[in-house]
N, C-alpha and C. Protein backbone atom coordinates (compact mmCIF):
# COMPACT_ATOMS: atom_id res chain seq x y z
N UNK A 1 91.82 36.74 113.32
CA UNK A 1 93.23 36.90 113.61
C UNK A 1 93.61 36.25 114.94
N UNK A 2 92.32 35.86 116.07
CA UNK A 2 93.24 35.71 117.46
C UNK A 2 93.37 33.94 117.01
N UNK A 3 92.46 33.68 116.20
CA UNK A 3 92.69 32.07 116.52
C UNK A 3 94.29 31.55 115.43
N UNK A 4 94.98 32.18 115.18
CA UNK A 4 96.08 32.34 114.37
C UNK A 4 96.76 32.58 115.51
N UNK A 5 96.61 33.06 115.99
CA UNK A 5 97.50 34.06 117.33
C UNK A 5 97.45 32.51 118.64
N UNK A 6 95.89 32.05 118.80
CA UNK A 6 96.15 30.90 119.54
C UNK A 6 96.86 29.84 118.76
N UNK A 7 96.48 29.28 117.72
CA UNK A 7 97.16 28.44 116.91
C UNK A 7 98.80 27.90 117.50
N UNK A 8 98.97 29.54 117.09
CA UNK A 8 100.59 28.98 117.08
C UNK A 8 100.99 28.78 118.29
N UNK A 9 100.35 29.68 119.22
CA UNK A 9 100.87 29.13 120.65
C UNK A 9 100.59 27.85 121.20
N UNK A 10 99.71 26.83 120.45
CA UNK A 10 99.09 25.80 121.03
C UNK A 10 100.12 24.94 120.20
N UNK A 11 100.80 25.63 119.02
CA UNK A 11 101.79 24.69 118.52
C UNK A 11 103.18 24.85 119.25
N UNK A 12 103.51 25.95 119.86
CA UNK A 12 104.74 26.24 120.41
C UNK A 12 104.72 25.36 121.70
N UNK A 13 103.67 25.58 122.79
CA UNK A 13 103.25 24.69 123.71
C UNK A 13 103.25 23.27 123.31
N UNK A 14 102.98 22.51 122.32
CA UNK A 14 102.97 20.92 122.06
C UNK A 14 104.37 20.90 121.90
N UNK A 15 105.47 21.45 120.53
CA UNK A 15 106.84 21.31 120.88
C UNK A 15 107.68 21.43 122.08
N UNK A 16 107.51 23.04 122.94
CA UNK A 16 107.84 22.06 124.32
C UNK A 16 107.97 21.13 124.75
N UNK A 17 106.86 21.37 125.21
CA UNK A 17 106.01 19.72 125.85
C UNK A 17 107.00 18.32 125.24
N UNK A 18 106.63 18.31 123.66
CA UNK A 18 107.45 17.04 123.14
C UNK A 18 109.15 17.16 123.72
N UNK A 19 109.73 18.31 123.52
CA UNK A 19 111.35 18.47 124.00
C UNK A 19 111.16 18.03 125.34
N UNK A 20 110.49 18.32 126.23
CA UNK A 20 110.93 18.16 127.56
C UNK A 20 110.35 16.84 127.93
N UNK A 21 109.72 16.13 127.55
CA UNK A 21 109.50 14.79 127.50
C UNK A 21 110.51 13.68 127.24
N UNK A 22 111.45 13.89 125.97
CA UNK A 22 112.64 13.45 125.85
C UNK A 22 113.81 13.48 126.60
N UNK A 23 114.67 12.51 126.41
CA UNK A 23 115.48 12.39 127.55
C UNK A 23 115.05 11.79 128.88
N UNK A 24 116.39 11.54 129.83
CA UNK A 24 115.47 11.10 131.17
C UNK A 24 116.47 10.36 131.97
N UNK A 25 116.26 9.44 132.97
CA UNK A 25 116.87 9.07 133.98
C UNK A 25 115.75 7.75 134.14
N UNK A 26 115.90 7.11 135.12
CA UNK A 26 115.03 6.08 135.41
C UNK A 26 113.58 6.08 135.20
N UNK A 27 113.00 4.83 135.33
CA UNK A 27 111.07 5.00 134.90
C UNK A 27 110.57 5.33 135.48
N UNK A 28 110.91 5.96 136.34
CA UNK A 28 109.68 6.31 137.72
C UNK A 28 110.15 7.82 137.35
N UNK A 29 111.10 8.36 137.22
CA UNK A 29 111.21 9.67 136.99
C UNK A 29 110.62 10.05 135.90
N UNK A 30 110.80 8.90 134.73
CA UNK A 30 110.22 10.05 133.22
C UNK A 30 108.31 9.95 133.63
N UNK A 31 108.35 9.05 134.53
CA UNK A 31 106.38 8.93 134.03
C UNK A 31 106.13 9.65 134.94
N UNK A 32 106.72 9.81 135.80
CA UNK A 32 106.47 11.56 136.70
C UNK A 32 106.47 12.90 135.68
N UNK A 33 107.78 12.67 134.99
CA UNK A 33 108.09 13.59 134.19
C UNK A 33 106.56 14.05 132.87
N UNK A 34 106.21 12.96 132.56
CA UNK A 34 106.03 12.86 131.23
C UNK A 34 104.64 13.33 132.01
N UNK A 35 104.28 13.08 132.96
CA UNK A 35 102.26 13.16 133.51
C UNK A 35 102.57 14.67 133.61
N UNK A 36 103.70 15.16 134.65
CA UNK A 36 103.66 16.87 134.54
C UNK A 36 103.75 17.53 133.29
N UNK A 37 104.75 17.02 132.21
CA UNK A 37 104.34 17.95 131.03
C UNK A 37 103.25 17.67 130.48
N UNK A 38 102.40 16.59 130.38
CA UNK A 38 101.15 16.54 130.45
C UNK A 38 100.53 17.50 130.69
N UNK A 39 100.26 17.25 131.85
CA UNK A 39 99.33 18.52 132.80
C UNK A 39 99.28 19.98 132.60
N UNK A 40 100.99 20.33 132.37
CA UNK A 40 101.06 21.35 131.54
C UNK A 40 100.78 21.61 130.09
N UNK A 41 100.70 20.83 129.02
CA UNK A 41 100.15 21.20 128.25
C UNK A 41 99.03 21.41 128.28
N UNK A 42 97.88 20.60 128.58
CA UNK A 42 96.61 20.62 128.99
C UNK A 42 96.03 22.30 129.28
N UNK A 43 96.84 22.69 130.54
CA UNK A 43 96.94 23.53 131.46
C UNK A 43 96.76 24.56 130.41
N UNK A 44 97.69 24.84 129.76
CA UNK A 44 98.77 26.10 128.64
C UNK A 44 97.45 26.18 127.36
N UNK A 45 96.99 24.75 127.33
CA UNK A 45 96.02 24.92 125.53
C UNK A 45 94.55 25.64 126.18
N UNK A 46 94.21 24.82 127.61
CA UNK A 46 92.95 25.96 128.00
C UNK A 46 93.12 27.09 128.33
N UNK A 47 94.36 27.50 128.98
CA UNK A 47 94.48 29.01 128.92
C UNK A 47 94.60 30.20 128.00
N UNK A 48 95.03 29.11 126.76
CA UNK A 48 95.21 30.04 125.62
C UNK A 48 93.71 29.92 124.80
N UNK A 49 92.86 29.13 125.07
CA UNK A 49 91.24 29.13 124.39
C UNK A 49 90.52 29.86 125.49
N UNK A 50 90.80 29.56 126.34
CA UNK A 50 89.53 30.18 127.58
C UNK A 50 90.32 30.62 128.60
N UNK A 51 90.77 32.10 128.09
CA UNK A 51 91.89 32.64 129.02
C UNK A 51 90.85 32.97 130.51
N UNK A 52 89.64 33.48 130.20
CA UNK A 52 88.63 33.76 131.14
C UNK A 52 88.47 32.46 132.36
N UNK A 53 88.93 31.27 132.28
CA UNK A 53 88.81 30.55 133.38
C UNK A 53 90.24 30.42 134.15
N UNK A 54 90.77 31.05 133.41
CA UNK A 54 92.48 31.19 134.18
C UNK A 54 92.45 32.22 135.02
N UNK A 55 91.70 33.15 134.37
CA UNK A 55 91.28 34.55 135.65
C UNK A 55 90.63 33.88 136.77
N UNK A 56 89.38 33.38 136.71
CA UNK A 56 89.04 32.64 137.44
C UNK A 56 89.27 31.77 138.60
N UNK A 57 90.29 31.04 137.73
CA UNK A 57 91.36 30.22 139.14
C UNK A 57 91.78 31.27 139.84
N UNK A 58 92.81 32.26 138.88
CA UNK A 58 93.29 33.05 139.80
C UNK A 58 92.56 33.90 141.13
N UNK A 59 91.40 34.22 140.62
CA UNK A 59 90.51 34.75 141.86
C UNK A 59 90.59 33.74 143.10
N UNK A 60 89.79 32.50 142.07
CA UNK A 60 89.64 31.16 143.18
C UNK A 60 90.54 30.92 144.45
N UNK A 61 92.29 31.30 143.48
CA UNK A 61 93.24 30.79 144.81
C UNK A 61 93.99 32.20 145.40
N UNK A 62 93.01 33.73 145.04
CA UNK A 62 93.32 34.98 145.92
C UNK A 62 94.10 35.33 145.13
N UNK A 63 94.28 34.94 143.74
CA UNK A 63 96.07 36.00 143.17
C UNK A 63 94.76 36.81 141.88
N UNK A 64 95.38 37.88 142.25
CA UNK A 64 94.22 39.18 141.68
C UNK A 64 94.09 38.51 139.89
N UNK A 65 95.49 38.41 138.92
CA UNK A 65 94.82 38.26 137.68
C UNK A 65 95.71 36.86 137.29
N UNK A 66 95.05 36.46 136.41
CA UNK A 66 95.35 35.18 135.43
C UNK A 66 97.08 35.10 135.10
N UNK A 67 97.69 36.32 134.21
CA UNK A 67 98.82 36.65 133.98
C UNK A 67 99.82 36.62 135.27
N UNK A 68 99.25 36.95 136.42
CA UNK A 68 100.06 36.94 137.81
C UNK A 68 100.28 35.57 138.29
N UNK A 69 99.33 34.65 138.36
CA UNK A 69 99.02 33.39 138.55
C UNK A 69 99.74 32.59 137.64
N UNK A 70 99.54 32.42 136.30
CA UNK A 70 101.08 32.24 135.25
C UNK A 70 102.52 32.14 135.56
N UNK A 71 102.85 33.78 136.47
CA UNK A 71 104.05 34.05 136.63
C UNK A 71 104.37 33.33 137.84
N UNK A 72 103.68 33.41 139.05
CA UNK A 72 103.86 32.51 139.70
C UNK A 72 104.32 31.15 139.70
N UNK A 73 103.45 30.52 138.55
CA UNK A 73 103.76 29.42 138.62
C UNK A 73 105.11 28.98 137.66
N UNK A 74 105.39 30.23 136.77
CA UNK A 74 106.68 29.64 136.26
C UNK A 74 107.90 30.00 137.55
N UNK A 75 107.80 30.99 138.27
CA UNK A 75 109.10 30.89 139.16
C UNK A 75 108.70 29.53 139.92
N UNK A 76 107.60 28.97 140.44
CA UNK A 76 107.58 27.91 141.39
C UNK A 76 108.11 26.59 140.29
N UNK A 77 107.73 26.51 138.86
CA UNK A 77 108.43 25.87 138.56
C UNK A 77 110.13 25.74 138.03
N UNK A 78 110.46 27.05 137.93
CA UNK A 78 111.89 27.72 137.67
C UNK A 78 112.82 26.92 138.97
N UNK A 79 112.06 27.45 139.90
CA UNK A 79 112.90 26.81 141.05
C UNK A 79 112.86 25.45 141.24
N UNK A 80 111.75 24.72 140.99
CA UNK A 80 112.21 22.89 141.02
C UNK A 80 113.12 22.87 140.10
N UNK A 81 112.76 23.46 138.69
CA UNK A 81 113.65 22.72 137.64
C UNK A 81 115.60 23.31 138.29
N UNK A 82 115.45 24.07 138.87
CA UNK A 82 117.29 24.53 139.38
C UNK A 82 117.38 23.59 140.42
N UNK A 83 116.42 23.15 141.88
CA UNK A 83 116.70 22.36 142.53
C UNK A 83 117.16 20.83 141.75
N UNK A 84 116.68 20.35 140.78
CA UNK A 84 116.87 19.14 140.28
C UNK A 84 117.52 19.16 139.86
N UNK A 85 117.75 20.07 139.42
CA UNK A 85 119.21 20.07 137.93
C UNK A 85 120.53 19.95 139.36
N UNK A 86 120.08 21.03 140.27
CA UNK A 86 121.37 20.92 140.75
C UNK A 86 121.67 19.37 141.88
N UNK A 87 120.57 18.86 142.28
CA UNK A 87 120.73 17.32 143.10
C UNK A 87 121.61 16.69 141.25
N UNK A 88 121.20 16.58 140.37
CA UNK A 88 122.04 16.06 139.24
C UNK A 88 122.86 16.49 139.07
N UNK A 89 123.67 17.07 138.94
CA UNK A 89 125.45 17.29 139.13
C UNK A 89 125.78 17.28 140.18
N UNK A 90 125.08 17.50 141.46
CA UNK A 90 126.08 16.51 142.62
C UNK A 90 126.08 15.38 142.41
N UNK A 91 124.90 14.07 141.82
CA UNK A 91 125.16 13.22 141.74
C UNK A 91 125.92 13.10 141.03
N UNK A 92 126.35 13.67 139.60
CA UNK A 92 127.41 13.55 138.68
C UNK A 92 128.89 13.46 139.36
N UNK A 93 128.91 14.87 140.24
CA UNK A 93 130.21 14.87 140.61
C UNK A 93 131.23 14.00 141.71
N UNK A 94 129.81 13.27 142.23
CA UNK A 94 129.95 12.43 143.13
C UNK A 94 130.63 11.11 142.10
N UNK A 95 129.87 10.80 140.78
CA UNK A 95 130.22 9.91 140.20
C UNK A 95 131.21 10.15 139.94
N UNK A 96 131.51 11.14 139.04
CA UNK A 96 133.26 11.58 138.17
C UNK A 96 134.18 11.13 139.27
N UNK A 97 133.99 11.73 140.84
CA UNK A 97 135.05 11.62 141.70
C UNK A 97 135.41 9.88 142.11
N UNK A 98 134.57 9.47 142.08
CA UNK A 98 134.60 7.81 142.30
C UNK A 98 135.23 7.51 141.42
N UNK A 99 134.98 7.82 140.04
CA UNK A 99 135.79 7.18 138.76
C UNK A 99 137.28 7.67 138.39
N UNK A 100 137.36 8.76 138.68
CA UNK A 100 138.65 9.13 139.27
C UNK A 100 139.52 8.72 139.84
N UNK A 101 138.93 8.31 140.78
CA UNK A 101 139.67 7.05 142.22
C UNK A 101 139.89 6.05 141.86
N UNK A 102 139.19 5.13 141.33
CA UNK A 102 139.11 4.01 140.26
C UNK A 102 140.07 4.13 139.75
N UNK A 103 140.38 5.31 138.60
CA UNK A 103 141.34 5.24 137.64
C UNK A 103 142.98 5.13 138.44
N UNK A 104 143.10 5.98 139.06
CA UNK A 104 144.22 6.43 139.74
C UNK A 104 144.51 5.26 140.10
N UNK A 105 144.20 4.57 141.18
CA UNK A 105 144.10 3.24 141.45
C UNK A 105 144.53 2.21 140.53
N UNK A 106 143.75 2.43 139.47
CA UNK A 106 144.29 1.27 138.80
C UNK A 106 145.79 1.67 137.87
N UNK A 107 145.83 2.98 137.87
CA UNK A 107 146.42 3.23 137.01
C UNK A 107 147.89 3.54 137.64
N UNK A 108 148.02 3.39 139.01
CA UNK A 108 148.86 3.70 140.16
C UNK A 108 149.93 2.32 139.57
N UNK A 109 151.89 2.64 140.04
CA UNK A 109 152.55 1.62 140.14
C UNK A 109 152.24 0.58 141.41
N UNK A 110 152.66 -0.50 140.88
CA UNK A 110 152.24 -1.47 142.18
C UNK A 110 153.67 -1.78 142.83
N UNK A 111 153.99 -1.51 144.53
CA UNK A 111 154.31 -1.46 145.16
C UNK A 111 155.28 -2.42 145.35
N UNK A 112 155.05 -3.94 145.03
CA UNK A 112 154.99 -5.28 144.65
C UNK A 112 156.18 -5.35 143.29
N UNK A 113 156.17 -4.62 142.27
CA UNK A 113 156.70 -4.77 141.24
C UNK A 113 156.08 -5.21 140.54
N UNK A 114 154.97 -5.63 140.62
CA UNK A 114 153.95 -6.11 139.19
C UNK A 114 153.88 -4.92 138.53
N UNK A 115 153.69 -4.76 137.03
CA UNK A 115 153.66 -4.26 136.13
C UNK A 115 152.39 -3.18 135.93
């Protein structure tokens, strides 16, 4: 029954992985992107076969159990993924407001009497 139980999580973990791979911004960002969900899958399929070396780390780097060490690391990654998201809609809004200006501008009467 547990390897049913890993199974699917090693399948839930690869769909991730594939979603958050998709999409993107420039090449230097997705192959950043694409090596960390990497890493994390990797990460996620040995923890779910050999949960016993995840305890392990956790000793290794002082955090008492495996499950704590997990949680950790999803708030440390919770918080990049909100820092980034949010540098991307300032850059957005920075854009909209430029294009805005643009429009107005062009879309302004001319002073001149041109049309």
């Amino acid at each position: 029954m547990i390897i049913i139980v890993q199974l699917v999580l090693v399948i839930g973990v690869v769909l991730f992985s594939l979603v958050l791979i998709r999409g993107g911004s420039n090449a230097k960002h997705m192959a950043v992107r694409r090596i960390m969900v990497l890493l994390f899958a990797i990460a996620a399929v040995l923890s779910i076969f050999f949960p016993s070396l995840l305890s392990r780390l956790a000793r290794l780097v002082g955090v008492g159990r495996g499950t704590d060490l997990m949680l950790y690391a999803f708030i440390v990654s919770f918080l990049v993924y909100m820092s980034t998201t949010h540098q991307r809609f300032r850059q957005m809004e920075a854009t909209l407001t430029k294009l805005a200006r643009r429009i107005a501008l062009d879309e302004a009467p001319q002073p001149w009497g041109k049309p």
